[in-house]
Protein backbone atom coordinates (compact mmCIF):
# COMPACT_ATOMS: atom_id res chain seq x y z
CA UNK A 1 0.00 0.00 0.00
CA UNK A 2 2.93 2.52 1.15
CA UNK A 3 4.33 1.72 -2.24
CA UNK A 4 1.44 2.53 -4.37
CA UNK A 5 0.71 5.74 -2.07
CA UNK A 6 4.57 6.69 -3.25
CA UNK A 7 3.79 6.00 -7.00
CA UNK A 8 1.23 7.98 -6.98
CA UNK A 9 3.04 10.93 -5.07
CA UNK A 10 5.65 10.43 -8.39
CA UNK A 11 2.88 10.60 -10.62
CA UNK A 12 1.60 13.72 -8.93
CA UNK A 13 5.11 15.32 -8.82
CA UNK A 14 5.77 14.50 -12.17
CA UNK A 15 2.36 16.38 -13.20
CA UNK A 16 2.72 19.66 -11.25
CA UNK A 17 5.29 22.22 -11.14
CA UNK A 18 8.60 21.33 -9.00
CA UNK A 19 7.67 24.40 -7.29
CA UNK A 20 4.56 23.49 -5.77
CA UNK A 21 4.75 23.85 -1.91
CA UNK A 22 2.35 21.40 -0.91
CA UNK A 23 4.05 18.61 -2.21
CA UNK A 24 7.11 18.69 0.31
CA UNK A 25 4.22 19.06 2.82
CA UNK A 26 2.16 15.78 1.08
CA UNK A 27 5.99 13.82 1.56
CA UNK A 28 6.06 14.88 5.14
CA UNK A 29 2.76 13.52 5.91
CA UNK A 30 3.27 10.30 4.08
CA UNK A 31 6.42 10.02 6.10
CA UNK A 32 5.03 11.05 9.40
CA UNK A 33 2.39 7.95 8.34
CA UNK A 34 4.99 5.68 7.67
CA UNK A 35 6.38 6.14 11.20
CA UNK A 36 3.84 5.81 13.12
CA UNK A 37 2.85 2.10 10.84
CA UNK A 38 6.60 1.13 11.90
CA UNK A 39 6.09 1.90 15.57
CA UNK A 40 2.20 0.57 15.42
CA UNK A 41 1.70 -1.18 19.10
CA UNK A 42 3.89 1.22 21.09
CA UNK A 43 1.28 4.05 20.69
CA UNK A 44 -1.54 2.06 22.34
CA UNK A 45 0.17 -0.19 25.21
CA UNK A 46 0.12 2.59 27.77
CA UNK A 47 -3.85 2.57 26.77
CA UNK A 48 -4.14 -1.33 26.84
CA UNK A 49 -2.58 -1.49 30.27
CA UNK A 50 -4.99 1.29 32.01
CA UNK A 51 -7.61 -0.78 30.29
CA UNK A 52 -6.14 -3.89 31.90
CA UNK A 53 -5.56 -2.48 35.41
CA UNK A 54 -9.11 -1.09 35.52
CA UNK A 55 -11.33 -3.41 36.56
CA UNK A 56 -8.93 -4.82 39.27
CA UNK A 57 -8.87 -1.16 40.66
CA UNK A 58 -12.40 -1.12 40.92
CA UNK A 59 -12.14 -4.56 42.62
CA UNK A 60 -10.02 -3.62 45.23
CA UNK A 61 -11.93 -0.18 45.92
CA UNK A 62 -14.99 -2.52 46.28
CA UNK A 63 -13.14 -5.20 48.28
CA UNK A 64 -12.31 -2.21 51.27
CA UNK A 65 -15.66 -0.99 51.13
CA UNK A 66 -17.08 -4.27 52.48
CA UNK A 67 -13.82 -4.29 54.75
CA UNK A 68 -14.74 -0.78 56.14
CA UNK A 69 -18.30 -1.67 56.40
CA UNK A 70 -20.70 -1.51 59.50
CA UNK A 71 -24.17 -3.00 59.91
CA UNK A 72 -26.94 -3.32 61.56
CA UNK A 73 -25.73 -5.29 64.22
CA UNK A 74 -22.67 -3.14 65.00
CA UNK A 75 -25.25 -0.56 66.77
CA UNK A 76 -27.51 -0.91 69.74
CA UNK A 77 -31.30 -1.06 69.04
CA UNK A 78 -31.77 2.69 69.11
CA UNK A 79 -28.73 3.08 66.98
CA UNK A 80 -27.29 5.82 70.09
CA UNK A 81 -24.24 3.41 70.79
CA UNK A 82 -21.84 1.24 68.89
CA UNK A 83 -22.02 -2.53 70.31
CA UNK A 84 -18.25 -3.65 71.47
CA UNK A 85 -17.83 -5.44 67.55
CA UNK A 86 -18.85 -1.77 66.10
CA UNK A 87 -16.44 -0.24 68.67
CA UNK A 88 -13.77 -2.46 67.48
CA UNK A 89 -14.36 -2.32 63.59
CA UNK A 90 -14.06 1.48 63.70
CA UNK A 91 -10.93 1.53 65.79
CA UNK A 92 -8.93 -1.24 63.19
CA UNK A 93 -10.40 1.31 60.45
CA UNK A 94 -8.63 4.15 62.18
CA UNK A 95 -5.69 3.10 63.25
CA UNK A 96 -4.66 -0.02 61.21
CA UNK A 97 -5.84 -0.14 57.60
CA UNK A 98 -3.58 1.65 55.34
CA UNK A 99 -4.23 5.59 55.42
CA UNK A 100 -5.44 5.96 52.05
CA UNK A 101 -8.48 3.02 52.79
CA UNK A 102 -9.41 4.75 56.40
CA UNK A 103 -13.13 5.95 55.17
CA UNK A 104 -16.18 3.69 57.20
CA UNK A 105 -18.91 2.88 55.33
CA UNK A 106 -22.34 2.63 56.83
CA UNK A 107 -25.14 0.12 55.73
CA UNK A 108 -28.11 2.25 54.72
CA UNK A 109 -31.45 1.45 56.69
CA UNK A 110 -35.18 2.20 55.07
CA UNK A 111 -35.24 4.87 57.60
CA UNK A 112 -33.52 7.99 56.46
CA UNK A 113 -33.09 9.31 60.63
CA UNK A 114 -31.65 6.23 61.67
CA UNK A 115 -29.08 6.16 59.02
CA UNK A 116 -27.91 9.69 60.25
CA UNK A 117 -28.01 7.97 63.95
CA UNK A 118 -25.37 5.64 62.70
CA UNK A 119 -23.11 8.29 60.95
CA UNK A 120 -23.48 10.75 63.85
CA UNK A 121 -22.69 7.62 66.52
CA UNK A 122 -19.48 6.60 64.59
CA UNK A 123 -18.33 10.54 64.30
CA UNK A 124 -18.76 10.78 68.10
CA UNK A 125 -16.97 7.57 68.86
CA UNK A 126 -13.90 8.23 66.25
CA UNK A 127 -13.36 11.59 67.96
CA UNK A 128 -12.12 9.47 70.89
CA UNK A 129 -10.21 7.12 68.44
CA UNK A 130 -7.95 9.60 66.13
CA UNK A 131 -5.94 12.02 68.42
CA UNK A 132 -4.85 14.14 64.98
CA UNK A 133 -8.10 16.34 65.17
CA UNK A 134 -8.52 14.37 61.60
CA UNK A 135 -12.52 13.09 61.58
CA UNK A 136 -12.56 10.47 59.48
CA UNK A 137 -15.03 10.30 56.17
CA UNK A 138 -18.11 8.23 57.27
CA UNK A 139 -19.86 7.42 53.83
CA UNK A 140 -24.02 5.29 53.64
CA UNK A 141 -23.92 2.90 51.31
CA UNK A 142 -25.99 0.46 50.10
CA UNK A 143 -23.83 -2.77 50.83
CA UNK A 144 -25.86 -5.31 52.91
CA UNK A 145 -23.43 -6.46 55.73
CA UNK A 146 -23.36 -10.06 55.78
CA UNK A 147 -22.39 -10.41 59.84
CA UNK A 148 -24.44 -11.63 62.37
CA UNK A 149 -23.84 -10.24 66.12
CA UNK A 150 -21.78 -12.03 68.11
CA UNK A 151 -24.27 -13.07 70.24
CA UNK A 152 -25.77 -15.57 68.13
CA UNK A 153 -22.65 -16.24 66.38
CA UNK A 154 -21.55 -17.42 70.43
CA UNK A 155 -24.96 -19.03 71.11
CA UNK A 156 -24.44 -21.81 67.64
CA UNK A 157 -20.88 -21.97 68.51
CA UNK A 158 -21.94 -23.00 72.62
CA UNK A 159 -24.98 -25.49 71.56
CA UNK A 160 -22.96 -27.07 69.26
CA UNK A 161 -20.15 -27.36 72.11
CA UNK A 162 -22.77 -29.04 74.43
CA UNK A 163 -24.51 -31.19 71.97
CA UNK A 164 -21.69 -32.90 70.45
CA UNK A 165 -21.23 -36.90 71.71
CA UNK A 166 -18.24 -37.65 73.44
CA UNK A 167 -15.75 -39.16 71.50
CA UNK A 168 -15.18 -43.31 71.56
CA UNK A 169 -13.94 -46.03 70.41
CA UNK A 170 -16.02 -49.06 68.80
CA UNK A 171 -16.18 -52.17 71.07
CA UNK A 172 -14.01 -54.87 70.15
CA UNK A 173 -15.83 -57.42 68.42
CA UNK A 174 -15.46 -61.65 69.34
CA UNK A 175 -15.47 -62.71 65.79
CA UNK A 176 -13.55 -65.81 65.07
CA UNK A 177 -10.31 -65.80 63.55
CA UNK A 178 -9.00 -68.50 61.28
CA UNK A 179 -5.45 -69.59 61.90
């Protein structure tokens, strides 16, 4: 293709005037053309790679949202007190995940006010957890926790404790054996 392009730039040369501005510009293009056909993949890997990386960025944004997340069960029954899981959750957020990932998310009930109990509870409790004056971003979302409070998780683990048969060994059996 380059080749017949180039013909017909010597066809068109040969035609016009050799004074004819444009054609020096017409050979520049063509060459500028030719370059960039020699060099075709490195122009779009920097593009293929953010493509690439996308979707696992997303991921992991995703993956510390449900790590930073607080449900239902991390709040008393009229939402005015973190249980001693919610205290703890918040306090890891604060002080041990990785600065950039220190944002709590807050499961979003049908009820708009108790919501806003949950967001103002955490902001009074985190004052007591970050010294730096720093109050940390408390975001609703609409992530469905998928914890249980520890209460019942303790309650299955203890009946299933207590109902479990002691351990033993089968009876010998007299069976006869042939010598």
């Amino acid at each position: 293709m380059m080749k017949r392009t180039l013909l017909a730039a010597a066809a068109l040369a040969a035609a016009v005037p050799a004074d004819a501005f444009w054609l020096g510009e017409f050979y520049c293009y063509l060459e500028e053309r030719r370059e960039e056909q020699n060099a075709w993949p490195a122009q779009f890997v920097e593009q293929d790679r953010n493509a690439t990386a996308t979707p696992f960025d997303i991921m992991i944004r995703n993956g510390w949202r449900r790590q930073n997340l607080l449900g239902s069960h991390h709040f008393n029954a009229d939402c005015t007190e973190l249980t001693q899981a919610g205290k703890l959750r918040v306090q890891w957020i604060l002080t041990q995940a990785p600065p950039e990932h220190r944002q709590v998310f807050v499961e979003r009930s049908l009820d708009a006010d108790i919501t806003q109990n949950r967001i103002a509870t955490i902001n009074d409790f985190s004052t007591q957890v970050v010294n730096d004056g720093m109050t940390p971003q408390v975001t609703e979302t609409n992530l469905v926790s998928d914890g249980r409070p520890a209460v019942t998780v303790d309650f299955v683990n203890t009946q299933f404790r207590e109902n479990m048969p002691t351990p033993t060994l089968p009876a010998p059996t007299t069976g006869g054996v042939s010598e």
